[in-house]
N, C-alpha and C. Protein backbone atom coordinates (compact mmCIF):
# COMPACT_ATOMS: atom_id res chain seq x y z
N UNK A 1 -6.80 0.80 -3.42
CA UNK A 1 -7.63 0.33 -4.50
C UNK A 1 -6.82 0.49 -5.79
N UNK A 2 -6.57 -0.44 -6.61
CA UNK A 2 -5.86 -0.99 -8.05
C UNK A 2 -6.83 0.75 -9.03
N UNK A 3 -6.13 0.69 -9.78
CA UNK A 3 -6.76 1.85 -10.84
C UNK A 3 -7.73 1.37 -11.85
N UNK A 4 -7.62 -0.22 -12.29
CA UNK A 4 -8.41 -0.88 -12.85
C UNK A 4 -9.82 -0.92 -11.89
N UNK A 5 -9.96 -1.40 -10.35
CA UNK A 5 -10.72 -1.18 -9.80
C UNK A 5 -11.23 0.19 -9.64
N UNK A 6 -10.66 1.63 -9.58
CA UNK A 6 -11.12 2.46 -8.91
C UNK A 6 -12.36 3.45 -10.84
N UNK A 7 -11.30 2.57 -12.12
CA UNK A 7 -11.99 3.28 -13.20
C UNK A 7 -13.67 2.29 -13.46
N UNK A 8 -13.57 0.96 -13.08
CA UNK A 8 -14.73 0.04 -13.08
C UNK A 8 -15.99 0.64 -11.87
N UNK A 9 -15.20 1.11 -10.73
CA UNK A 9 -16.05 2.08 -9.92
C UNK A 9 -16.67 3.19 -10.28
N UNK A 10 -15.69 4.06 -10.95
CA UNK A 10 -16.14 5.35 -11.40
C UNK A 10 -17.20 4.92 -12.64
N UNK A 11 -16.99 4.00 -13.83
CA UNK A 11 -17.81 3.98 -14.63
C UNK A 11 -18.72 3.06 -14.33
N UNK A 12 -19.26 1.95 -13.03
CA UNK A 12 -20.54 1.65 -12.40
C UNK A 12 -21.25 3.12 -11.91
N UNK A 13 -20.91 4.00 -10.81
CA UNK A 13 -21.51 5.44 -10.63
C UNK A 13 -22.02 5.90 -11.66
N UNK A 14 -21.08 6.12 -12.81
CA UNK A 14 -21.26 7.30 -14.03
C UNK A 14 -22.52 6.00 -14.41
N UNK A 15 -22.79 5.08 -14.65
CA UNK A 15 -23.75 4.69 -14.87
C UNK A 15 -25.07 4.63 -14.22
N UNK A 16 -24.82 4.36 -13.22
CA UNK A 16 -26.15 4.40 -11.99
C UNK A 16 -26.53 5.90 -11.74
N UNK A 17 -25.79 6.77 -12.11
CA UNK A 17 -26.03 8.43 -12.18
C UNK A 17 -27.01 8.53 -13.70
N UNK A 18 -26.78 7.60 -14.76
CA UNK A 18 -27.66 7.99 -15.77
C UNK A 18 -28.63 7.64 -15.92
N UNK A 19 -29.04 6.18 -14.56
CA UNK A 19 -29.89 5.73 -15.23
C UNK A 19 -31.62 6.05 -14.17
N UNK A 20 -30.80 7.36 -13.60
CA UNK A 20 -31.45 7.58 -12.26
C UNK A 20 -31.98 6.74 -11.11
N UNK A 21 -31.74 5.59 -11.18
CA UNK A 21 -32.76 4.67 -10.25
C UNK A 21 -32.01 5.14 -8.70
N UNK A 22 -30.60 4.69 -9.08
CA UNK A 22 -29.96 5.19 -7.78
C UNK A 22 -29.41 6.08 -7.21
N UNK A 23 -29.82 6.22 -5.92
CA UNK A 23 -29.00 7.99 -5.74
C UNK A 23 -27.93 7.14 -4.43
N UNK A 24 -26.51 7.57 -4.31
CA UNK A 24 -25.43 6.88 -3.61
C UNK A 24 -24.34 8.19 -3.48
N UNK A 25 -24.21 8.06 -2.11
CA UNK A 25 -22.71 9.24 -2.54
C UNK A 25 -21.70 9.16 -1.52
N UNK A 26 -20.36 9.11 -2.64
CA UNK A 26 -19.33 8.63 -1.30
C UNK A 26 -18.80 9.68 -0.67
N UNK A 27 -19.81 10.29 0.21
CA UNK A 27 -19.40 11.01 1.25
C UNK A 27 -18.39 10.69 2.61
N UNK A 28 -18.19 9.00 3.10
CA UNK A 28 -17.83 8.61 3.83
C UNK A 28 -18.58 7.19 4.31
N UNK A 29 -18.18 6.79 5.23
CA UNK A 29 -18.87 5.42 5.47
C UNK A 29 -20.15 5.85 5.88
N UNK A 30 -20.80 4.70 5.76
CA UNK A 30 -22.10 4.59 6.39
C UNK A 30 -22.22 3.57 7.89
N UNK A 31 -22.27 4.41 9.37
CA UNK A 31 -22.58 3.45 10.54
C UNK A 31 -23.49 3.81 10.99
N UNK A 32 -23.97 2.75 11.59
CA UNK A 32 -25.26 2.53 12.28
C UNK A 32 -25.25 3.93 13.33
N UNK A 33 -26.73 4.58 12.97
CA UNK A 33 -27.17 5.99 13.77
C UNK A 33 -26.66 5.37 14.95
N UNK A 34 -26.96 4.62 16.39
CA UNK A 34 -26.51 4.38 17.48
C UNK A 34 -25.15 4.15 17.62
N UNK A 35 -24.34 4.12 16.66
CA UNK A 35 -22.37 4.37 17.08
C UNK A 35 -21.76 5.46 16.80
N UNK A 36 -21.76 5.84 18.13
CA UNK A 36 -21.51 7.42 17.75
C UNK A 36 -19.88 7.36 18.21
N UNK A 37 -19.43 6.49 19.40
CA UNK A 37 -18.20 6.43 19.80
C UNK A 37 -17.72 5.40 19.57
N UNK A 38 -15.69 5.51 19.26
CA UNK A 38 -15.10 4.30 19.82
C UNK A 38 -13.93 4.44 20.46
N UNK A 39 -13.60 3.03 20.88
CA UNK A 39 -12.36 2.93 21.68
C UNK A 39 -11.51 2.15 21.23
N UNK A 40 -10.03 2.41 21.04
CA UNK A 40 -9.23 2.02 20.50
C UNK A 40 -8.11 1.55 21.72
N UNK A 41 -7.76 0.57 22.12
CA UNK A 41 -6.85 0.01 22.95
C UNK A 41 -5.51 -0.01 22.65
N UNK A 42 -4.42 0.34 23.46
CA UNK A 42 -3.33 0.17 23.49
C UNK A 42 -2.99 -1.22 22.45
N UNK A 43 -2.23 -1.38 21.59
CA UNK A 43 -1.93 -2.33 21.04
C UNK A 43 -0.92 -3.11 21.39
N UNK A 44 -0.56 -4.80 22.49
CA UNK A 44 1.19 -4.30 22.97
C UNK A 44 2.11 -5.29 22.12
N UNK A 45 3.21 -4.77 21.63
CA UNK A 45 4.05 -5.30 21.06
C UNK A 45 4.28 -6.55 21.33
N UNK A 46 4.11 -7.64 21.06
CA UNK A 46 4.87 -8.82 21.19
C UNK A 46 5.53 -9.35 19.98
N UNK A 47 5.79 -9.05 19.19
CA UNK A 47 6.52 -9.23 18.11
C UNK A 47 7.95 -9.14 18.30
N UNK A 48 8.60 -8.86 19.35
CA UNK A 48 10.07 -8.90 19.49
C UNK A 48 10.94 -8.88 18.38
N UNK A 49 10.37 -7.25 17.94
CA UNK A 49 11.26 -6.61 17.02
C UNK A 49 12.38 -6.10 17.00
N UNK A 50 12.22 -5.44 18.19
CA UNK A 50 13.29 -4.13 18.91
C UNK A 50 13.27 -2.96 18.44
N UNK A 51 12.05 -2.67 17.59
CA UNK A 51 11.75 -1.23 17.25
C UNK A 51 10.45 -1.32 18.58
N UNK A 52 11.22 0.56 19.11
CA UNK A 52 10.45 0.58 20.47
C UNK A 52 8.92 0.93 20.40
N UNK A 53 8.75 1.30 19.15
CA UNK A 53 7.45 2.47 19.19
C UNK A 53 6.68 1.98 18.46
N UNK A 54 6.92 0.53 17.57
CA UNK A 54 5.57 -0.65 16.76
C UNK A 54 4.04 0.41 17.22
N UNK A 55 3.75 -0.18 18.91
CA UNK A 55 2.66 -0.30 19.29
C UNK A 55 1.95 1.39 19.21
N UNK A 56 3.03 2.30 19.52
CA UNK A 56 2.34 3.82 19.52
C UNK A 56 2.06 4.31 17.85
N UNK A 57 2.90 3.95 17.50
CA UNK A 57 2.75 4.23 15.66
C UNK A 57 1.03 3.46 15.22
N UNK A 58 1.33 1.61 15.98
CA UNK A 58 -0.03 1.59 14.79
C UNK A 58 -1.36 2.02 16.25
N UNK A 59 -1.26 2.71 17.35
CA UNK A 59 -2.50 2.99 17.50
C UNK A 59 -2.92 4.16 17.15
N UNK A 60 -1.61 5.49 16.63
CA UNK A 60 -1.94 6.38 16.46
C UNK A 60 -2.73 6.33 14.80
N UNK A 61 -2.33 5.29 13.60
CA UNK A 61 -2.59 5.02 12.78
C UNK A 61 -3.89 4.82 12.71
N UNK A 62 -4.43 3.60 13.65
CA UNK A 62 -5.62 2.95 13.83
C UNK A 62 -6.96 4.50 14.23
N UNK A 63 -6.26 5.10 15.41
CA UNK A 63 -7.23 6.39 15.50
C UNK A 63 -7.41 7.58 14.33
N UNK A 64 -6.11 7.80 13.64
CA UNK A 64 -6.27 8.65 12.65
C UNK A 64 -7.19 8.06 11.77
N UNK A 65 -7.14 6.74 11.37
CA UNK A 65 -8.02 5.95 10.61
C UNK A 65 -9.58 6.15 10.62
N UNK A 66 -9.77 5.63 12.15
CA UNK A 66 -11.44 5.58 12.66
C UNK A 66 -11.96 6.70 12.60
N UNK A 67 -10.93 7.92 13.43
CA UNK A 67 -11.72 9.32 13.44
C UNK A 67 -11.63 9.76 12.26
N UNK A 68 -11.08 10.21 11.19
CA UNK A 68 -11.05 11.26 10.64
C UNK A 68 -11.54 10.14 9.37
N UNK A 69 -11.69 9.03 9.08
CA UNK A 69 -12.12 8.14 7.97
C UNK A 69 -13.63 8.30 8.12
N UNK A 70 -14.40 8.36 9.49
CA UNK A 70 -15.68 8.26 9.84
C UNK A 70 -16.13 9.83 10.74
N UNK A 71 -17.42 9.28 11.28
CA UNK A 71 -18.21 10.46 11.69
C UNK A 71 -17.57 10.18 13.45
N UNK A 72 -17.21 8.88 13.74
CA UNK A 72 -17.07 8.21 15.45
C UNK A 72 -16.08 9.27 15.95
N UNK A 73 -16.18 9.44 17.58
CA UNK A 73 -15.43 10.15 18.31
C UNK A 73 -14.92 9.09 19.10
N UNK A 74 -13.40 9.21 19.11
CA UNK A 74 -12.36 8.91 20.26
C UNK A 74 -13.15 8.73 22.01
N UNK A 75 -12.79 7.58 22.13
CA UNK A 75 -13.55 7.86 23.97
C UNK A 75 -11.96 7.25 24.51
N UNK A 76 -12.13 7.60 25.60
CA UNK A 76 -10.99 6.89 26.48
C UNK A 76 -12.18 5.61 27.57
N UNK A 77 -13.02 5.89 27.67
CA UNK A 77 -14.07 5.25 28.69
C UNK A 77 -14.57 3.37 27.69
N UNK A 78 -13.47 3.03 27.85
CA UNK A 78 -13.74 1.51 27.25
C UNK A 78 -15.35 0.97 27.59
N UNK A 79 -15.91 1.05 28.55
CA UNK A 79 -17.16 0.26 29.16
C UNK A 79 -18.10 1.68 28.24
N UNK A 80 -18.09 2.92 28.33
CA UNK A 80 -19.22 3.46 27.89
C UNK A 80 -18.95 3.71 26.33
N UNK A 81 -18.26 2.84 25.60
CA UNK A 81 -17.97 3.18 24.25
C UNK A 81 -18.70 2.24 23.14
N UNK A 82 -19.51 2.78 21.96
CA UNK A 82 -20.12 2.15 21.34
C UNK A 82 -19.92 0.68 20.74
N UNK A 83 -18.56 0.85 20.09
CA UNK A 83 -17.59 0.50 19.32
C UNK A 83 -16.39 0.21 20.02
N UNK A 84 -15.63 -1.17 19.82
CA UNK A 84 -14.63 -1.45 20.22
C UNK A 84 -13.03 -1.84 19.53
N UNK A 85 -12.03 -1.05 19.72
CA UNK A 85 -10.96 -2.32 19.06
C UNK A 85 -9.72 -2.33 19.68
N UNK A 86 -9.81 -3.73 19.63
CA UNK A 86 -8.46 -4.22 20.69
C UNK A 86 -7.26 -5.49 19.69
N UNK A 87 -6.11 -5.25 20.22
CA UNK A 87 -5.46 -6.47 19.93
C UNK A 87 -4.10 -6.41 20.43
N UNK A 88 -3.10 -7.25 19.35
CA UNK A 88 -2.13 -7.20 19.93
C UNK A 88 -0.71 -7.66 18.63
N UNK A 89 0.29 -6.67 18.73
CA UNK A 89 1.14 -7.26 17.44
C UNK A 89 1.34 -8.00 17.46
N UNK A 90 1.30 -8.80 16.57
CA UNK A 90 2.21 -10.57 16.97
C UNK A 90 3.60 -10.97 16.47
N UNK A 91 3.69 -10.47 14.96
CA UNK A 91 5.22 -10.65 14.53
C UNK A 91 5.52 -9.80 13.64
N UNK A 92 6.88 -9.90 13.80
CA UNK A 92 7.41 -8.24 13.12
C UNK A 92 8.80 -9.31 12.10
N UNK A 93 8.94 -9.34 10.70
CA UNK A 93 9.71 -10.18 10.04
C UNK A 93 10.42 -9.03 8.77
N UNK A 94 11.40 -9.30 9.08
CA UNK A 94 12.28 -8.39 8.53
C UNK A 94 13.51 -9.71 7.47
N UNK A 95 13.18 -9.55 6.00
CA UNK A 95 13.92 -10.89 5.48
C UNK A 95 14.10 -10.13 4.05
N UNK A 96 15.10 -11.10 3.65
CA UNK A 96 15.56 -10.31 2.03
C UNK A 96 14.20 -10.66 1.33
N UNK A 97 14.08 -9.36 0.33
CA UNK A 97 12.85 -9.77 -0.92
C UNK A 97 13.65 -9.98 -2.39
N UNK A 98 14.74 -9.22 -2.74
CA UNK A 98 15.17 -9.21 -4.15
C UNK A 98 16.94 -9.33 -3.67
N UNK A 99 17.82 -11.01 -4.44
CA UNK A 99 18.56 -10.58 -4.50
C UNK A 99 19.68 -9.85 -5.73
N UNK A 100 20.51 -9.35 -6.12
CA UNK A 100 20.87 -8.83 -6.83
C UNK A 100 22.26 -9.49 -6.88
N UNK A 101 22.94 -9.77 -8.34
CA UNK A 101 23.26 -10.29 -8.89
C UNK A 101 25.32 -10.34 -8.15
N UNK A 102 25.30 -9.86 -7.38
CA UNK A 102 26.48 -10.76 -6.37
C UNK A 102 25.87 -11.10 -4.78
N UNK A 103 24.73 -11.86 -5.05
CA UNK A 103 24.02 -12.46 -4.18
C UNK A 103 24.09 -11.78 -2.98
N UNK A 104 23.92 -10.37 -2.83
CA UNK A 104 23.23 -9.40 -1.86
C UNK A 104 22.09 -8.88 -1.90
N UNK A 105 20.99 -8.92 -0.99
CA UNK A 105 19.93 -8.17 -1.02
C UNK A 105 19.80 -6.59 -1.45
N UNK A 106 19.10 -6.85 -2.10
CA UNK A 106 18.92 -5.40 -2.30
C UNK A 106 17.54 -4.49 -2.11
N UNK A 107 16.69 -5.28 -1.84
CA UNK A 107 15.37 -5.28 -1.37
C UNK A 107 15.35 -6.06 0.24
N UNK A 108 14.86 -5.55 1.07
CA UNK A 108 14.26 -6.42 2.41
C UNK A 108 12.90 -6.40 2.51
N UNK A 109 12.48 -7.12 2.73
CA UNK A 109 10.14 -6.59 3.23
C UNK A 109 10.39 -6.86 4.89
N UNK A 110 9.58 -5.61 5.03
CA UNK A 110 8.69 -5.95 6.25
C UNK A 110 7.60 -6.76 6.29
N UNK A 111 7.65 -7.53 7.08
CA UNK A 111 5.93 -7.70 7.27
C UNK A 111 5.63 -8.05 8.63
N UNK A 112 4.43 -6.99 9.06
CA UNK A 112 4.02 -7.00 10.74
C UNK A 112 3.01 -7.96 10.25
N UNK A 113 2.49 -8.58 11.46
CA UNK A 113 0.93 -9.52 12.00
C UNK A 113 0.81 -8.85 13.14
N UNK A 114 -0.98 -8.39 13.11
CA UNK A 114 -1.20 -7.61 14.09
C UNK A 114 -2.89 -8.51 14.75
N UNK A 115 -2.78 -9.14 15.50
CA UNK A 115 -4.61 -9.78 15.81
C UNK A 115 -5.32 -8.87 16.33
N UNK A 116 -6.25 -8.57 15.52
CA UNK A 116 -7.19 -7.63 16.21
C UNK A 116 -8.67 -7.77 16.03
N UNK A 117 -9.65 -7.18 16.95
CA UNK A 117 -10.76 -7.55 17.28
C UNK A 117 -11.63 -6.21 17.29
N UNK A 118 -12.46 -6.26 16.67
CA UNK A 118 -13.44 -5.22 16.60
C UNK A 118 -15.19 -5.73 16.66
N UNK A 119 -15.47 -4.97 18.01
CA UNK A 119 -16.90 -5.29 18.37
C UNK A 119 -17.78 -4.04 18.49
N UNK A 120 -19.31 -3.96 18.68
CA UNK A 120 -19.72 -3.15 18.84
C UNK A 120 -20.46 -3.86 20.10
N UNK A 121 -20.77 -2.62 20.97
CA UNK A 121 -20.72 -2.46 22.34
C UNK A 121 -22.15 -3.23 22.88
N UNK A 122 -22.74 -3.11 22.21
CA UNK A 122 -24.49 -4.20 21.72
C UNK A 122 -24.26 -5.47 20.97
N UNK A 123 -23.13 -5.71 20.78
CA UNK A 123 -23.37 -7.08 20.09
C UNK A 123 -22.70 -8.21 21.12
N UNK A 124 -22.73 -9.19 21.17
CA UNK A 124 -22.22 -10.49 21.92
C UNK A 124 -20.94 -10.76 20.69
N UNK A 125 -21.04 -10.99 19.87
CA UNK A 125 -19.53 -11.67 19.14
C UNK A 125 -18.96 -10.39 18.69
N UNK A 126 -18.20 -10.54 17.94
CA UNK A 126 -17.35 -9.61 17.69
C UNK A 126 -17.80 -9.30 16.06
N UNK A 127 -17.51 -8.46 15.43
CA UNK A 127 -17.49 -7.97 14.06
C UNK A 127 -16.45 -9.20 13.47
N UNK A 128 -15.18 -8.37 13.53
CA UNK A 128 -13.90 -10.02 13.35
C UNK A 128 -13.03 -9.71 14.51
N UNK A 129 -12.16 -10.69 14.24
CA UNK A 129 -11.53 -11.41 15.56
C UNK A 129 -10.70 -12.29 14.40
N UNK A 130 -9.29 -11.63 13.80
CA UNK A 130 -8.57 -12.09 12.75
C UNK A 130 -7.04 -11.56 13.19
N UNK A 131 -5.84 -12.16 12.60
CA UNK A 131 -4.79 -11.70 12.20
C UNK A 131 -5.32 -10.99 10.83
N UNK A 132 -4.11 -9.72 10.90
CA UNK A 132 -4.15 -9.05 9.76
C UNK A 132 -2.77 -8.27 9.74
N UNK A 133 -2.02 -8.46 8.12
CA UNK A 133 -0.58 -8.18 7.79
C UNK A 133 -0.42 -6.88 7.08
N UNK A 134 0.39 -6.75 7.16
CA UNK A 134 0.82 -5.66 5.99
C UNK A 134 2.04 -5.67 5.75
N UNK A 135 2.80 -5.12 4.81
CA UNK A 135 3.90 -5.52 4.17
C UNK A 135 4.80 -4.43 3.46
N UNK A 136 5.78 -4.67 3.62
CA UNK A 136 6.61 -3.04 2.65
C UNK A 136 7.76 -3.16 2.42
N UNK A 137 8.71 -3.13 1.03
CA UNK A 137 9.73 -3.18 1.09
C UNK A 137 10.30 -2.20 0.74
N UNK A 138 12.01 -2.09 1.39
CA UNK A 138 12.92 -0.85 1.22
C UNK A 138 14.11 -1.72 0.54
N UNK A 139 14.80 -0.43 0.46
CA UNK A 139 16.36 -0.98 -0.68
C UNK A 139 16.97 -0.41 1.03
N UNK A 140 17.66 -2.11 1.03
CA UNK A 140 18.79 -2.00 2.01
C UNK A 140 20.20 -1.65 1.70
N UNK A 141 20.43 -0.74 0.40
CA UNK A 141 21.63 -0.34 0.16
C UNK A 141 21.97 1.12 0.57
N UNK A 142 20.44 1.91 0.00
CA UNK A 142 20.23 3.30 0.66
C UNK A 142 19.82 3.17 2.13
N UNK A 143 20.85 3.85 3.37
CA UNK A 143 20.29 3.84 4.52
C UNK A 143 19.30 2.95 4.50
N UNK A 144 19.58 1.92 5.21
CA UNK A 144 18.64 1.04 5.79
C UNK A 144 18.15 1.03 6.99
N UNK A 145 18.61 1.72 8.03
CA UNK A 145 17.82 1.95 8.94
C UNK A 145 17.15 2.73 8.67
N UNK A 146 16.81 4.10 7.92
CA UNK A 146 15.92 4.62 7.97
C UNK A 146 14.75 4.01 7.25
N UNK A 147 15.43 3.58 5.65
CA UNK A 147 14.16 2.59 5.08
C UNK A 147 13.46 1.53 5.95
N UNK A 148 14.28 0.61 7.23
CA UNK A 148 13.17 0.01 7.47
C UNK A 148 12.19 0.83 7.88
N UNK A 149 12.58 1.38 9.34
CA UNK A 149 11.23 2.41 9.76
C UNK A 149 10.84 3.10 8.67
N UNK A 150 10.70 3.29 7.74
CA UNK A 150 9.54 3.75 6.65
C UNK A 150 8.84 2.31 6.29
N UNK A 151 9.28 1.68 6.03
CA UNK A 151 8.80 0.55 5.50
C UNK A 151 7.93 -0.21 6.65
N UNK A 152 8.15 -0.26 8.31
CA UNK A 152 7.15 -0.63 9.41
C UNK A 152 6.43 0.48 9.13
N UNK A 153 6.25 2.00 8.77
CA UNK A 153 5.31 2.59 9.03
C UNK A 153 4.03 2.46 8.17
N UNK A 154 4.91 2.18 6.78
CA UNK A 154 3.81 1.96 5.65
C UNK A 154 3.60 0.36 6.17
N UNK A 155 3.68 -0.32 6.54
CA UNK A 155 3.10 -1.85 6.92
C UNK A 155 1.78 -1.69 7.97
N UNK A 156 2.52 -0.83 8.70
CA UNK A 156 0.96 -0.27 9.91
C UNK A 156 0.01 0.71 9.37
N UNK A 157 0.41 0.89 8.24
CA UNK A 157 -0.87 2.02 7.86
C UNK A 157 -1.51 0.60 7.13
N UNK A 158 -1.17 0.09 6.42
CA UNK A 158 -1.96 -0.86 5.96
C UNK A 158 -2.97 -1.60 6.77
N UNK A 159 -2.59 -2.05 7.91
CA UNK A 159 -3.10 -2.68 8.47
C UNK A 159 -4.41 -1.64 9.63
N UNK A 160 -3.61 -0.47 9.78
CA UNK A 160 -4.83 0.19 10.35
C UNK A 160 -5.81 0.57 9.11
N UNK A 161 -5.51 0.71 8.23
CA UNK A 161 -6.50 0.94 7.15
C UNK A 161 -7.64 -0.65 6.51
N UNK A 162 -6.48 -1.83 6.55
CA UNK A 162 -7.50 -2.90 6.29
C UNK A 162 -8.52 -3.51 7.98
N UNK A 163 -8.09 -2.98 8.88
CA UNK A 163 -8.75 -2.95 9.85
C UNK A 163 -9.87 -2.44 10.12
N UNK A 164 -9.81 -0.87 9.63
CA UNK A 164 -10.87 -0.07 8.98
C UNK A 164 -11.81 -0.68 8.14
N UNK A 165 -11.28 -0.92 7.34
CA UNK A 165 -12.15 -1.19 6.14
C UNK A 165 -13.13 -2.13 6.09
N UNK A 166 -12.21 -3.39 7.38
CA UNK A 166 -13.05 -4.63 7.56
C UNK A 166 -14.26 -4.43 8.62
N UNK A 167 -13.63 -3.36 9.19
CA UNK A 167 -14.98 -2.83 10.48
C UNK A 167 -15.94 -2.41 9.82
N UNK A 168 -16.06 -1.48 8.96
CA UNK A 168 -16.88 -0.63 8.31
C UNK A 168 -17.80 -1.44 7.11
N UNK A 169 -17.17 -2.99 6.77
CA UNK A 169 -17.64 -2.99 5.76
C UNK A 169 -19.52 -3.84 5.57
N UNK A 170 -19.33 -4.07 6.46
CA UNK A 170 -20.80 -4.38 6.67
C UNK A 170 -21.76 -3.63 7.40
N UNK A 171 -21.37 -1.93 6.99
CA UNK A 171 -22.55 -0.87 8.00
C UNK A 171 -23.14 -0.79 7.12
């Protein structure tokens, strides 16, 4: 969230706090009393990156996300789980972002595409059923192998977090 957004937030609250009508508190999300569990699926790489561990990074992301963002517990039991989310990486793009002035990069971005699908276990369609990106760039002058893998990790937090966000946002 932008700081312009998060001070327009704070001073809507500080207002709705004075004017008593509303009582609201961001304790955490709000889900429906009947989802108490979910299940989070293996995610499998098809992005033919050649970084081996894409898929374990963003499911561990995606669970740190759900559990500890919300009240839901981890199931391994796909069929008895409230809540569902599944998908699959799709592309992993690694390209110059900034070049610098003897026409070498000096910036690269990541950017993963990850399709993923989130249902609840009572509904017939899905919540969404979207691609969703995230993006990060490193200076390929300092160690660049290590900057990319920082830069895929911050791309998958994004995306387990706008994944989140998009699940949650209509409880």
């Amino acid at each position: 969230m932008s700081f312009s957004k998060k001070v327009f937030l704070a001073l809507a609250v500080f207002g709705v706090t004075l004017t008593g009508c509303v009582q609201y508190s961001f304790t955490g999300t709000s889900i429906p009393s009947d989802v108490r569990t979910i299940y989070i699926s293996f995610f499998p790489d098809n992005s033919t990156s050649g970084l081996g561990n894409l898929s374990d990074q963003l499911n561990t992301a995606l669970i740190e996300r759900f559990v500890n963002q919300s009240r839901l517990s981890l199931t391994s039991d796909e069929d008895g789980a409230d809540s569902r989310m599944s998908g699959t990486i799709q592309s992993y793009r690694n390209r110059p972002f900034s070049v610098g002035g003897d026409q070498q990069a000096n910036l690269n971005e990541i950017q993963i595409t990850v399709r993923a699908k989130f249902q609840f276990a009572r509904d017939d369609e899905p919540v969404y059923e979207k691609n969703i990106t995230g993006s990060a760039t490193y200076n390929v002058r300092e160690n660049p192998v290590d900057g990319e893998l920082e830069a895929a990790r911050e791309a998958l937090q994004q995306i387990a977090n706008n994944a989140f966000n998009d699940a949650v946002s209509d409880w």
